[in-house]
Protein backbone atom coordinates (compact mmCIF):
# COMPACT_ATOMS: atom_id res chain seq x y z
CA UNK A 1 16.84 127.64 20.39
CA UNK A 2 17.87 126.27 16.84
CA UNK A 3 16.41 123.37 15.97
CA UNK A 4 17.55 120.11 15.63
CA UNK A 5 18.67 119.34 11.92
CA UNK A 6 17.12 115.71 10.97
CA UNK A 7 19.96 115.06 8.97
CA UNK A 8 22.04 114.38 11.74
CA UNK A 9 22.58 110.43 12.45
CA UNK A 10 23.47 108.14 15.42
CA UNK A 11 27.06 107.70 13.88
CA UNK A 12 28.02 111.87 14.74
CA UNK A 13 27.11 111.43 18.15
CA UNK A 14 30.07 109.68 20.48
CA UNK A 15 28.85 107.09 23.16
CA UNK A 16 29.19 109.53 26.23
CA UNK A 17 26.98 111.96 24.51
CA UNK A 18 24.72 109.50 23.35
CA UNK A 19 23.05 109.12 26.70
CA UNK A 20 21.77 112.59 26.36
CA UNK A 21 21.63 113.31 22.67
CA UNK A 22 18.35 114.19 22.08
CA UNK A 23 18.09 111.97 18.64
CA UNK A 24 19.32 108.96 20.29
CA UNK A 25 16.36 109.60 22.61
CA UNK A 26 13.90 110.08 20.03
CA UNK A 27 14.86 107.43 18.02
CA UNK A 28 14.61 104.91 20.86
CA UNK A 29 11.55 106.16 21.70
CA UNK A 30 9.99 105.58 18.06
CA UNK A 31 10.00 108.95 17.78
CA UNK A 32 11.35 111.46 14.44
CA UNK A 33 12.00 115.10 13.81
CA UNK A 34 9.72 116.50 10.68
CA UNK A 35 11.71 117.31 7.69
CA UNK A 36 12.37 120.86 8.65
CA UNK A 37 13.46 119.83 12.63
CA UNK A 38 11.03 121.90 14.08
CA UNK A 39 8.74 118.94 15.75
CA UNK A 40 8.82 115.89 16.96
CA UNK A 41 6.06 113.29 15.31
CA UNK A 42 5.72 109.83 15.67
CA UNK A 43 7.65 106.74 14.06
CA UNK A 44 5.19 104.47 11.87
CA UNK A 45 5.87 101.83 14.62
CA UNK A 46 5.50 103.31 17.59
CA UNK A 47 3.75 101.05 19.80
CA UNK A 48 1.94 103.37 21.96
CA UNK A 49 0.31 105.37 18.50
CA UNK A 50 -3.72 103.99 18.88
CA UNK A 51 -3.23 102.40 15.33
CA UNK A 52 -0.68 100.13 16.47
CA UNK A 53 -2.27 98.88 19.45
CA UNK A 54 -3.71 95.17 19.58
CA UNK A 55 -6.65 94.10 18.21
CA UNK A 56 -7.74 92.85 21.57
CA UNK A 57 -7.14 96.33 23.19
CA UNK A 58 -8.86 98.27 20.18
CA UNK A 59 -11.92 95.68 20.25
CA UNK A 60 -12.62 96.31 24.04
CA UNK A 61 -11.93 99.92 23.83
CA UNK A 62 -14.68 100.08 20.58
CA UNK A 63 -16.69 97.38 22.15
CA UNK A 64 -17.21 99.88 25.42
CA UNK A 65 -17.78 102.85 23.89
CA UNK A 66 -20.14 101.37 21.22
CA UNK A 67 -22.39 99.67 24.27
CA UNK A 68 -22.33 103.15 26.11
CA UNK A 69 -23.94 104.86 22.47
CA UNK A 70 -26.33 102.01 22.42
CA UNK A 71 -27.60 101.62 26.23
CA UNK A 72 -27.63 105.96 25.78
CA UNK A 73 -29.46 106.41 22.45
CA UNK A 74 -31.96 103.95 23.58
CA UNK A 75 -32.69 105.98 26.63
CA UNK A 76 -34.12 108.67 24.45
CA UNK A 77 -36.68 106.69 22.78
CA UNK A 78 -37.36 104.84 25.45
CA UNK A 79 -39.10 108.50 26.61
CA UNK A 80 -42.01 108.35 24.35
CA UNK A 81 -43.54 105.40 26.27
CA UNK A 82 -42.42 107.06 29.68
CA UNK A 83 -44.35 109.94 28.54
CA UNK A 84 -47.27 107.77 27.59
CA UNK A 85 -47.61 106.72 31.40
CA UNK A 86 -46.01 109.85 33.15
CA UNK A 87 -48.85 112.20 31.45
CA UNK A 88 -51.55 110.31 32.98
CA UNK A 89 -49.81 110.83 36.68
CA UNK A 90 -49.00 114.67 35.94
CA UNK A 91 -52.23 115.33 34.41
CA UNK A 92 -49.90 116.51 31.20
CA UNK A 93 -51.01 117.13 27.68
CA UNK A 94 -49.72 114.26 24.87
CA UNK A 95 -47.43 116.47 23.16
CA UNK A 96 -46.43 118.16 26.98
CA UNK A 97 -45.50 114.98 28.01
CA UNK A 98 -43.65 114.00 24.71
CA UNK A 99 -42.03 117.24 24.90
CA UNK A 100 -40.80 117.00 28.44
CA UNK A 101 -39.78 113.25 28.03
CA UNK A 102 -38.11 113.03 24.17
CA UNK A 103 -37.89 116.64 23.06
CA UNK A 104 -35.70 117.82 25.75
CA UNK A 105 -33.62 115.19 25.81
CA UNK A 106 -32.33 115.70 22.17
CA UNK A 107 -32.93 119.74 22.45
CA UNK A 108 -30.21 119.13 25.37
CA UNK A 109 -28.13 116.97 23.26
CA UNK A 110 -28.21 119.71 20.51
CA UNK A 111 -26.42 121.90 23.09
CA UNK A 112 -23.82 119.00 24.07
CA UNK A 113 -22.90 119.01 20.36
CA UNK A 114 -21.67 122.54 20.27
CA UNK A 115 -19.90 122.17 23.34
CA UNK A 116 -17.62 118.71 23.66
CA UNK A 117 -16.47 117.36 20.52
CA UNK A 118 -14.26 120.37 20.33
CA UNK A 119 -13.30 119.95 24.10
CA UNK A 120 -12.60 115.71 23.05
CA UNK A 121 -10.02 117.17 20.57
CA UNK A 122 -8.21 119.43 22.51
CA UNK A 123 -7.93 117.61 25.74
CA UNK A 124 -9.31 114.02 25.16
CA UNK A 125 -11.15 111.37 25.00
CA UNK A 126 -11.44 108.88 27.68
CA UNK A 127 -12.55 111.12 30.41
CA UNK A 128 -15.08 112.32 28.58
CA UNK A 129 -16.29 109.25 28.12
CA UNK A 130 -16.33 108.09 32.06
CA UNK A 131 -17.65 111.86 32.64
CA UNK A 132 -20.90 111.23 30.77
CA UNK A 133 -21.35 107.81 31.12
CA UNK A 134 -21.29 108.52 35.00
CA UNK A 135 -23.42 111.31 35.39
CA UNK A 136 -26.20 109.92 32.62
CA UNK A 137 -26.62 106.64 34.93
CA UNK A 138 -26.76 109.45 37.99
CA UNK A 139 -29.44 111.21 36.29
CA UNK A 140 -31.28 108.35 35.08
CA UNK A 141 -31.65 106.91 38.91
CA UNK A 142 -33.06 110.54 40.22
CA UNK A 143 -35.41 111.01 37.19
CA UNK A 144 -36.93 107.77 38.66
CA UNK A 145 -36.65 108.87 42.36
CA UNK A 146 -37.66 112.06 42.54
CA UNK A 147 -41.22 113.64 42.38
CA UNK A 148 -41.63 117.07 41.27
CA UNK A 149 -41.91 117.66 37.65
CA UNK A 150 -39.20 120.54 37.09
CA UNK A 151 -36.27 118.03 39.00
CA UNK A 152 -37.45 115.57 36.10
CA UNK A 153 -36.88 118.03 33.42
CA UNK A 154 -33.84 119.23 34.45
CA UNK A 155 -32.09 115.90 34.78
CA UNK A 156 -33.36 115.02 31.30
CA UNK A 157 -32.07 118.33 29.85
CA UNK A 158 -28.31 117.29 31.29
CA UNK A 159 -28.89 113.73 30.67
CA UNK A 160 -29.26 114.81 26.86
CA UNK A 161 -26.32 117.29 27.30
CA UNK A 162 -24.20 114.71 28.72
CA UNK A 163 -25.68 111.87 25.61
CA UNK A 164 -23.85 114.33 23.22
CA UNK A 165 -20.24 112.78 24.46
CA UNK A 166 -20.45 109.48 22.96
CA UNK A 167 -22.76 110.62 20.66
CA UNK A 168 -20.20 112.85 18.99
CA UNK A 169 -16.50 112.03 19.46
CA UNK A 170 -16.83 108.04 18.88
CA UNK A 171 -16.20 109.14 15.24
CA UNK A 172 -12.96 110.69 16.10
CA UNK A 173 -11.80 107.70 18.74
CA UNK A 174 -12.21 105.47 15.59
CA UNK A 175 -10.38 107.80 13.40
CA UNK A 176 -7.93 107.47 16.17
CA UNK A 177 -7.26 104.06 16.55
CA UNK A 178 -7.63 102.48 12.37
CA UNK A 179 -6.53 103.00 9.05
CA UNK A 180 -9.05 103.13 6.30
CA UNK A 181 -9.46 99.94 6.31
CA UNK A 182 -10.69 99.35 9.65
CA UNK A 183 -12.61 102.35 9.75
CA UNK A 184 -15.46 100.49 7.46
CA UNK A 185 -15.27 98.21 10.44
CA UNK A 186 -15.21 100.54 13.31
CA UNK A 187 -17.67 103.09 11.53
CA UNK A 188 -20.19 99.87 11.21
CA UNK A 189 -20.15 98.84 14.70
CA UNK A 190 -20.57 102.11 15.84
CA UNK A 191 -23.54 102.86 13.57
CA UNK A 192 -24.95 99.27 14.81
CA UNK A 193 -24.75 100.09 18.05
CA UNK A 194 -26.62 103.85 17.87
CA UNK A 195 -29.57 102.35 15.61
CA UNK A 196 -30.28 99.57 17.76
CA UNK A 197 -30.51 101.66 20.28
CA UNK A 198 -32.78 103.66 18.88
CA UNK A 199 -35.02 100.33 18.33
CA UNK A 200 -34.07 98.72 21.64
CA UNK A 201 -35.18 101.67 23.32
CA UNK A 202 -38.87 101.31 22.49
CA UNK A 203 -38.87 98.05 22.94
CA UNK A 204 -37.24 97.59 26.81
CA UNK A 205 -39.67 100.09 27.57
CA UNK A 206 -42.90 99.25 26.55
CA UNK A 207 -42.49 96.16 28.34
CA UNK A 208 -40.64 97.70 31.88
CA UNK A 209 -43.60 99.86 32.13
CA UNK A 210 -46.19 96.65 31.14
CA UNK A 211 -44.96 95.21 34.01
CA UNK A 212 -44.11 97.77 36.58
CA UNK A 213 -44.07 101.47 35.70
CA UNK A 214 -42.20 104.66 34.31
CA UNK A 215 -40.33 104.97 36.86
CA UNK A 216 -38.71 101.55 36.71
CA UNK A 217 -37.64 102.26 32.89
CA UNK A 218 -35.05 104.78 34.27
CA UNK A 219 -34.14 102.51 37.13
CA UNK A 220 -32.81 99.71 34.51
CA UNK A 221 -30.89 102.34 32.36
CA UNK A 222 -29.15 103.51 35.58
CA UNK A 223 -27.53 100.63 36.79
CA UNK A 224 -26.64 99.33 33.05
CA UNK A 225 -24.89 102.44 32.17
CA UNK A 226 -22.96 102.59 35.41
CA UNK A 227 -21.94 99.22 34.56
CA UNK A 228 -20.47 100.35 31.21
CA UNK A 229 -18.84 103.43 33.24
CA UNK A 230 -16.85 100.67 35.37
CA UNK A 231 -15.78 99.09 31.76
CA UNK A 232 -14.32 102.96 30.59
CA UNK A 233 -12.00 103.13 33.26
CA UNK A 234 -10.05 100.37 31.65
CA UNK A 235 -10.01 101.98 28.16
CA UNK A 236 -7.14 104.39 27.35
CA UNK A 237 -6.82 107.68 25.93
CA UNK A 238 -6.38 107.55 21.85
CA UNK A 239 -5.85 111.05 21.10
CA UNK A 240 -2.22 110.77 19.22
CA UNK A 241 -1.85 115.00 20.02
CA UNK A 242 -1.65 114.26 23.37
CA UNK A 243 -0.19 110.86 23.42
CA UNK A 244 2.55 112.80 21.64
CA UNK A 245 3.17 114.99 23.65
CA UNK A 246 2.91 112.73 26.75
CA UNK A 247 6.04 110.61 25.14
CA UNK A 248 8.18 114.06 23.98
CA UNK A 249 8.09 115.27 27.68
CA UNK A 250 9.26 111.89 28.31
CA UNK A 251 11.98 111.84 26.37
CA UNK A 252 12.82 115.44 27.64
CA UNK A 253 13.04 114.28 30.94
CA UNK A 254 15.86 112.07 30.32
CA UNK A 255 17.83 114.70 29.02
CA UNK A 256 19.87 117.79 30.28
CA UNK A 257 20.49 118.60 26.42
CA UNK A 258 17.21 121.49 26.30
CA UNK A 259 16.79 121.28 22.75
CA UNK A 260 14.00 119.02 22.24
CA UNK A 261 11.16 120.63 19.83
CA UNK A 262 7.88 120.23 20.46
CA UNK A 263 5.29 117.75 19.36
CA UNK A 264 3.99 118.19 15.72
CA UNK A 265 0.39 119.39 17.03
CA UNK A 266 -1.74 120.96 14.47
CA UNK A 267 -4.83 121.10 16.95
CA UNK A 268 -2.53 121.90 20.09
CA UNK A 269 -4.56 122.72 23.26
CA UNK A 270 -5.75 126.02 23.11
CA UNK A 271 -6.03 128.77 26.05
CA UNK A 272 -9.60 129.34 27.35
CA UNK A 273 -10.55 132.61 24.52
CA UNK A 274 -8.61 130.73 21.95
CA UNK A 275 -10.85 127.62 22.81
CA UNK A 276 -14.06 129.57 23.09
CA UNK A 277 -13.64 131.96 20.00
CA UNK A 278 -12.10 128.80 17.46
CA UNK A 279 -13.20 125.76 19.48
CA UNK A 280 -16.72 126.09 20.49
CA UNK A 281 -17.74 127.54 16.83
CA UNK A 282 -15.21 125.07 15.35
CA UNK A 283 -18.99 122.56 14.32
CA UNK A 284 -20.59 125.72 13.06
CA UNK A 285 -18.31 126.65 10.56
CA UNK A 286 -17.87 123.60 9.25
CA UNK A 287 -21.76 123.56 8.76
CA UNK A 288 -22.51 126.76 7.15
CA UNK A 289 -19.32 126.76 4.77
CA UNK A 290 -18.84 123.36 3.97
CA UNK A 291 -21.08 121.89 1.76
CA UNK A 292 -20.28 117.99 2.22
CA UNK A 293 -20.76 118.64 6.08
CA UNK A 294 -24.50 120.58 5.17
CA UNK A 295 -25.44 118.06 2.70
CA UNK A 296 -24.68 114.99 4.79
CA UNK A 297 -25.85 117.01 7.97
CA UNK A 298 -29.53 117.20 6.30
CA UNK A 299 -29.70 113.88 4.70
CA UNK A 300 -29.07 111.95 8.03
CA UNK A 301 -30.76 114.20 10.23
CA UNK A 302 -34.25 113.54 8.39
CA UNK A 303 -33.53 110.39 7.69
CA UNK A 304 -32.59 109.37 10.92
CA UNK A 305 -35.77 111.08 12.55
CA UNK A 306 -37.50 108.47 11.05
CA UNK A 307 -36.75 106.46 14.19
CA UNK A 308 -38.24 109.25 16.43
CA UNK A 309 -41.58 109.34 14.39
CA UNK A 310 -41.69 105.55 14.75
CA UNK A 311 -41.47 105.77 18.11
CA UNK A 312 -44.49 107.75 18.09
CA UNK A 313 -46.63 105.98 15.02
CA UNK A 314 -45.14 102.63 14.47
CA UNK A 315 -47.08 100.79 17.63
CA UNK A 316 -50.43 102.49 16.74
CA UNK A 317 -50.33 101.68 12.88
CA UNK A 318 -49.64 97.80 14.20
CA UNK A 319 -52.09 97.98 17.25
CA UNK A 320 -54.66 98.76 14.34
CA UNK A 321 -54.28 96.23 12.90
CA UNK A 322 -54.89 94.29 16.31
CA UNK A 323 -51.82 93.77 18.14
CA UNK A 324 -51.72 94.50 21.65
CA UNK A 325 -49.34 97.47 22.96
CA UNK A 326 -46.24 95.02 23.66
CA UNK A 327 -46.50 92.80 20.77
CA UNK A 328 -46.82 96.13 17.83
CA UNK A 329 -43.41 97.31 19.88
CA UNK A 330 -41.81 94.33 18.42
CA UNK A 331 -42.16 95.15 15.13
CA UNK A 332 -38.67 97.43 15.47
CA UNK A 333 -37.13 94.14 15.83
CA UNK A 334 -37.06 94.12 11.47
CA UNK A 335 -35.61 97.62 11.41
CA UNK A 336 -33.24 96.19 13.73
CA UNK A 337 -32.51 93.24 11.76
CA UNK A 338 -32.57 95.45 8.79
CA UNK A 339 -29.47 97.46 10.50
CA UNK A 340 -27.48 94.21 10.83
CA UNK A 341 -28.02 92.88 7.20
CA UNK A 342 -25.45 95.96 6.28
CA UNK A 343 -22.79 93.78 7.21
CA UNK A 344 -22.85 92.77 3.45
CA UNK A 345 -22.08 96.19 2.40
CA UNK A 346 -19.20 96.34 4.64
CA UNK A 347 -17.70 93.44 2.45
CA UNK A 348 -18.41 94.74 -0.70
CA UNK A 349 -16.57 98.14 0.65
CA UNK A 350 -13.43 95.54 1.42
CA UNK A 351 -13.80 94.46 -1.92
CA UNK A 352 -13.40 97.26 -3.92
CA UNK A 353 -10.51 98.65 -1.42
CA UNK A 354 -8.63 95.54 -2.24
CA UNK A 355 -9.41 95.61 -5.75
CA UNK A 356 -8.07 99.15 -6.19
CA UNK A 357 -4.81 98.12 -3.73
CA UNK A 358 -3.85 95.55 -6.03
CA UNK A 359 -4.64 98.52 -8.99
CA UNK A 360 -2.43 100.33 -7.14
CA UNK A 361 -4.68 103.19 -7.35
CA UNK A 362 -4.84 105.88 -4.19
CA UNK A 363 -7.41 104.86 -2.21
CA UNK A 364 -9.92 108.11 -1.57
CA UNK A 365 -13.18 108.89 0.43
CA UNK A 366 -15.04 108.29 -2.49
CA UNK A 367 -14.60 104.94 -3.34
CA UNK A 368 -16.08 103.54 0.12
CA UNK A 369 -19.83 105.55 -1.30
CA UNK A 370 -21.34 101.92 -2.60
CA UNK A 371 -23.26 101.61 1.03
CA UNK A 372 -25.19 105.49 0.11
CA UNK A 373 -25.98 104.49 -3.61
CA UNK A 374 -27.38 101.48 -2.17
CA UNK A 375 -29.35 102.79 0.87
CA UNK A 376 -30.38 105.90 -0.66
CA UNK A 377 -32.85 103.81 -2.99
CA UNK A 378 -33.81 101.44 -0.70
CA UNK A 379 -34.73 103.90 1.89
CA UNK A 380 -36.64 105.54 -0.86
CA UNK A 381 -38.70 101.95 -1.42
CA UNK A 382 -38.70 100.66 1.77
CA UNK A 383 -41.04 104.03 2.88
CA UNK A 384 -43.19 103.44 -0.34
CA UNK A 385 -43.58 99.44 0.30
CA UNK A 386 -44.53 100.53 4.15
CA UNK A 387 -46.52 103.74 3.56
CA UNK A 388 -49.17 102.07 0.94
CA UNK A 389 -49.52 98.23 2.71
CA UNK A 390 -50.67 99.49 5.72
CA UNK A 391 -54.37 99.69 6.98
CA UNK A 392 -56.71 101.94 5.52
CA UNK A 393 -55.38 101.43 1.60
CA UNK A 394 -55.23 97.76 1.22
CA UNK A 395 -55.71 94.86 3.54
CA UNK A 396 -52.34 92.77 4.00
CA UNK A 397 -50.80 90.51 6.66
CA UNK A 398 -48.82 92.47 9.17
CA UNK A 399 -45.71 90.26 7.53
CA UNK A 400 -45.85 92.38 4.12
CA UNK A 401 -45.48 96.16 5.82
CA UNK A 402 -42.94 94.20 8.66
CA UNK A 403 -40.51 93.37 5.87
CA UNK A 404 -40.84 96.80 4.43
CA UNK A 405 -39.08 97.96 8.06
CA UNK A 406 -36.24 95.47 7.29
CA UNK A 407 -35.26 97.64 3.93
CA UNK A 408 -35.68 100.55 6.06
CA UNK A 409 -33.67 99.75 9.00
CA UNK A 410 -30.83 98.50 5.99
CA UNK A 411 -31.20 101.94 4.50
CA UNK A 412 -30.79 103.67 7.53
CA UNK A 413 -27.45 102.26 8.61
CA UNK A 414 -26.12 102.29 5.31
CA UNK A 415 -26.40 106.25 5.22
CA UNK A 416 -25.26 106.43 8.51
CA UNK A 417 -22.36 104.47 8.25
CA UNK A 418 -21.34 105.92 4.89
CA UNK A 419 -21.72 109.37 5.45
CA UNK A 420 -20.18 109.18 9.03
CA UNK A 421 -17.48 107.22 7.78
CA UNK A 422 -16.89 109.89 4.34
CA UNK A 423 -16.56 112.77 7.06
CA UNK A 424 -14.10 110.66 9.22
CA UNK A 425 -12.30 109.61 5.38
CA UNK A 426 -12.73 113.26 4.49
CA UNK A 427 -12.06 115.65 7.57
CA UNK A 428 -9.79 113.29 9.49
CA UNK A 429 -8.19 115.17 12.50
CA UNK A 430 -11.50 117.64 12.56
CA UNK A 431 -13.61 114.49 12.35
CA UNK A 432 -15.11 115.02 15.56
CA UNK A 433 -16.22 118.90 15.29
CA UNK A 434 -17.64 117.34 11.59
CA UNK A 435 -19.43 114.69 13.33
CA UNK A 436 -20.83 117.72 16.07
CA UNK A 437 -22.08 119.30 13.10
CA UNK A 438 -23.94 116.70 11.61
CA UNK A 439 -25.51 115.74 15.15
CA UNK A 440 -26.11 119.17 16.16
CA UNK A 441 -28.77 119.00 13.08
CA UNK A 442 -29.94 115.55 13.66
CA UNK A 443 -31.02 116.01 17.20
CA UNK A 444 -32.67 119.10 16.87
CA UNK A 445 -34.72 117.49 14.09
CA UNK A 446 -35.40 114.34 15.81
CA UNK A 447 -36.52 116.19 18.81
CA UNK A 448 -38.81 118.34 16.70
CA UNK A 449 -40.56 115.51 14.71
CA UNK A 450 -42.09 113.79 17.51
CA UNK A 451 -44.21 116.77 18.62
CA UNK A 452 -46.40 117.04 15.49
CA UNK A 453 -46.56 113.39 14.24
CA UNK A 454 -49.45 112.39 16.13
CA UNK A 455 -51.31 115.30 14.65
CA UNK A 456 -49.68 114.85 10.99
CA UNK A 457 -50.82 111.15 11.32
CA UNK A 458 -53.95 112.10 12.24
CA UNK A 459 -54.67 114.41 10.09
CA UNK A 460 -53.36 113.34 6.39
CA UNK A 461 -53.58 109.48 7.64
CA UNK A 462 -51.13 107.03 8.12
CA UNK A 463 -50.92 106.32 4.02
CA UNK A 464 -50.49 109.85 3.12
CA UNK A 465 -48.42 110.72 6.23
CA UNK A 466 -45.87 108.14 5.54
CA UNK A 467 -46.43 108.78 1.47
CA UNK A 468 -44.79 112.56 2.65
CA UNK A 469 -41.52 110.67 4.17
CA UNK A 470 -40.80 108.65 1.34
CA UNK A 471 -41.30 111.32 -0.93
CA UNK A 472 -38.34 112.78 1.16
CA UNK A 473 -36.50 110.14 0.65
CA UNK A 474 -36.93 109.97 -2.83
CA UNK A 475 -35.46 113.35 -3.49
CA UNK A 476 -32.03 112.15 -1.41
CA UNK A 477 -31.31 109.72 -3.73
CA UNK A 478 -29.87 112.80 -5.84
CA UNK A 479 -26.89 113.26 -3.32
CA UNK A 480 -24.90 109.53 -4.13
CA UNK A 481 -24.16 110.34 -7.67
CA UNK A 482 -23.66 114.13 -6.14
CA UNK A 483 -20.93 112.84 -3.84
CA UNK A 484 -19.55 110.11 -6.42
CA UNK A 485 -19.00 112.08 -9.37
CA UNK A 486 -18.03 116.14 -7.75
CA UNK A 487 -17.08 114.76 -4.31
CA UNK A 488 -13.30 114.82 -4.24
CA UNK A 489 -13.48 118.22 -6.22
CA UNK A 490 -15.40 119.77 -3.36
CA UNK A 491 -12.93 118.44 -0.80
CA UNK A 492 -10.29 120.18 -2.73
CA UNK A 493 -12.04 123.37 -2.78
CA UNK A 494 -12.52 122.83 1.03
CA UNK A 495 -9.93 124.47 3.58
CA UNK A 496 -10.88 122.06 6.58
CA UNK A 497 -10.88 119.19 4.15
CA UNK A 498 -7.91 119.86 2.43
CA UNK A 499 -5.79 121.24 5.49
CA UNK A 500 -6.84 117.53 7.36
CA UNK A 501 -5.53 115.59 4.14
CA UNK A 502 -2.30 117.87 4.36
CA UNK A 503 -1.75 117.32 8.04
CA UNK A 504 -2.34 113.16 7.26
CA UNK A 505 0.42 113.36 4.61
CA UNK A 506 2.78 115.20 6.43
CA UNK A 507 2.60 112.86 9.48
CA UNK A 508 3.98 110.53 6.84
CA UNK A 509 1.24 107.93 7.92
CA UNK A 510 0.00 105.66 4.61
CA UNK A 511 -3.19 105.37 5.42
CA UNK A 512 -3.55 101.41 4.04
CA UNK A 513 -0.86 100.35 6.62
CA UNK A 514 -1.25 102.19 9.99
């Protein structure tokens, strides 16, 4: 079959053939041949592309995906005080019970990282979505039912599998539906969403299990994730690939002319050994020869671990200082706060986009890096201001280490945000195998932590012990200037990063309008 040439026009083609000349049907369609006529791509304006859909459709179809991240993540850490109570019932060690409750969770999720984002890519997103959000409220609800310890730990080994869906691929459903612009909005309200959750978590928990018991935690998470799961089946599918090629059969159907090309599909589905030998290892690559993806991959991970070791050592430290066991869980409320107060980033971001717009300077990954020279710092004080105000090194009011968590919980969204949002900026169509990466690395860490911070806050003190963290953080604050100065050079040097920016081009899609 030859294919079509794109210099053809409407004015060659007589009415009668019209009706089935395939360029009259793309064109009405919103659809173009690439420059050499062997695909079929989208129009700017095509309607049914997810960055020209409504603001009212993209805002529920974020909204619903962000609340199924946040209800999710908060599940996790709402395991530490599960295990707290459950240990007592199943005559379990601490760290057993911290292991069977938190660590398996996230050692699960470490699996679902490898395994869907490259799955989301290749044949979707919004079944995925209903798929986990479904089967995490089912395994919630037996967790609480059931008795015998080994049903327990296998529902919270898929429930963590299954937490890797949303966890993962939002990244790419944002890349989906907005331009550069809006990702510094969408990448913010998903990064809300996920550290809240990690606070709220805590929180919801301490005081279920106040009031009734363990069991009851996992009751509540069940029936409000099932609720969210009704809320998915209303959202629709924003992978463009597939949207494509949903309109280009279309338009093939209302033709008897068979010389429509194909979609222009650079990450077309795959058969099952292409998928498992390209796919599946897609995350892994990206890890071990890209250095953005390592760098970023490390800096979050620890930094976002942070949470998990609170979970553990943040209501004891307060409790010392004589709160009761509800009351010192409210003091993730600041870090909470903290994660809200990024907003103000976000608007700074918008400024200097604009500002370079009316330059009418390229806009690159690069220049949306204010919120990690900002956060990295601040993270870096924010651990110092906590780790030496606490009990035993001076005696303060609980206010002075509380605001401490506010700079932290600032800190932590800003690297969050920003580094999610330079892998979206940077790897684009492999966004979501990036993001796999990155939380294939986080998990495992945050599951680890947990098991030995009761003993390394024990043993080296809560002054020293956090003193250790914030000398971590210190040494991150080399990567901003790192990323600043060398980080478009390193994308250029980069075939996944390069070949996405490519593919972008070639689409023909400017990136400040769609």
């Amino acid at each position: 079959m030859q294919p079509i040439s794109p210099e053809s026009t409407v004015s060659t083609v007589s009415i009668d053939e019209a009706k089935g000349s395939p360029l009259i049907l793309l064109h009405q369609h919103s659809l173009e041949l690439t420059p050499d006529g062997k695909y079929v791509r989208w129009l700017r304006d095509h309607p049914k592309h997810p960055r020209n859909w409504s603001a009212p459709r993209k805002a529920y179809d974020l909204t619903l995906i962000c609340l199924l991240d946040l209800f999710i993540t908060a599940s996790s850490t709402a395991g530490s005080a599960a295990a707290a109570q459950a240990q007592h019932e199943y005559k379990l060690s601490e760290t057993l019970a911290t292991f069977i409750f938190v660590t398996i969770f996230l050692l699960g999720q470490v699996a679902g990282t490898i395994l869907f984002p490259p799955w989301s890519e290749a044949f979707g997103r919004k079944n995925m979505y209903i798929f986990s959000s479904g089967l995490s409220a089912i395994c919630c609800m037996i967790i609480g039912l059931v008795r015998p310890m080994p049903a327990i730990i296998v529902m919270r080994i898929v429930a963590g599998l299954l937490s890797a869906i949303p966890y993962t691929i939002i990244g790419g459903s944002i890349e989906d539906m907005f331009n550069t612009r809006g990702r510094i909005w969408g990448m913010y309200c998903w990064t809300i969403a996920s550290n809240i959750g990690l606070t709220l978590g805590p929180i919801m928990s301490t005081f279920t299990i106040s009031d009734l018991d363990w069991r009851w935690n996992f009751y509540i998470f069940a029936i409000i994730i099932a609720s969210i799961t009704g809320g998915l089946c209303l959202i629709r599918e924003s992978r463009p690939a597939l949207l494509l090629a949903h309109e280009v059969k279309k338009v093939s159907e209302l033709t008897t002319v068979d010389s429509i090309p194909p979609p222009l599909n650079h990450d077309h589905i795959p058969d099952l050994h292409t998928f498992v030998r390209e796919s599946l290892l897609r995350p892994a690559q990206l890890f071990f020869r890209e250095p953005i993806i390592f760098l970023v991959a490390m800096m979050i991970a620890v930094a976002m671990s942070l949470i998990y070791i609170f979970t553990e050592a943040l209501q004891p430290i307060f409790e010392s200082m004589g709160f009761k066991n509800t009351d010192a869980s409210l003091f993730f409320i600041p870090i909470a706060l903290g994660t809200v107060l990024s907003a103000f980033t976000r608007l700074l971001d918008e400024y200097i986009l604009d500002y370079l717009r009316k330059q009418g300077q390229p806009i690159k990954p690069e220049h949306k890096l204010a919120g990690l020279a900002i956060g990295g710092p601040i993270l870096a004080i924010g651990l110092w201001w906590f780790a030496w105000t606490i009990p035993a090194a001076v005696h303060t009011p609980w206010i002075v280490p509380a605001i401490s968590l506010v700079l932290v919980g600032y800190a932590l969204t800003e690297l969050d945000t920003t580094l999610y949002g330079y892998i979206s900026d940077s790897y684009l169509s492999y966004s979501a195998s990036a993001t796999a990466a990155v939380a294939f690395v986080r998990a495992l860490l945050s599951g680890t932590f947990p098991l030995f911070t009761d003993q390394m806050f024990d043993g080296l003190g809560n002054n020293v012990a956090m003193s250790v963290l914030a000398a971590v953080a210190t040494l991150f604050c080399i990567v901003p200037p790192l990323f600043i100065i060398y980080g478009e050079r390193i994308r250029q040097a980069s075939k996944f990063a390069r070949y996405s920016w490519e593919i972008q081009q070639e689409l023909g899609k400017d990136e400040d309008d769609m």
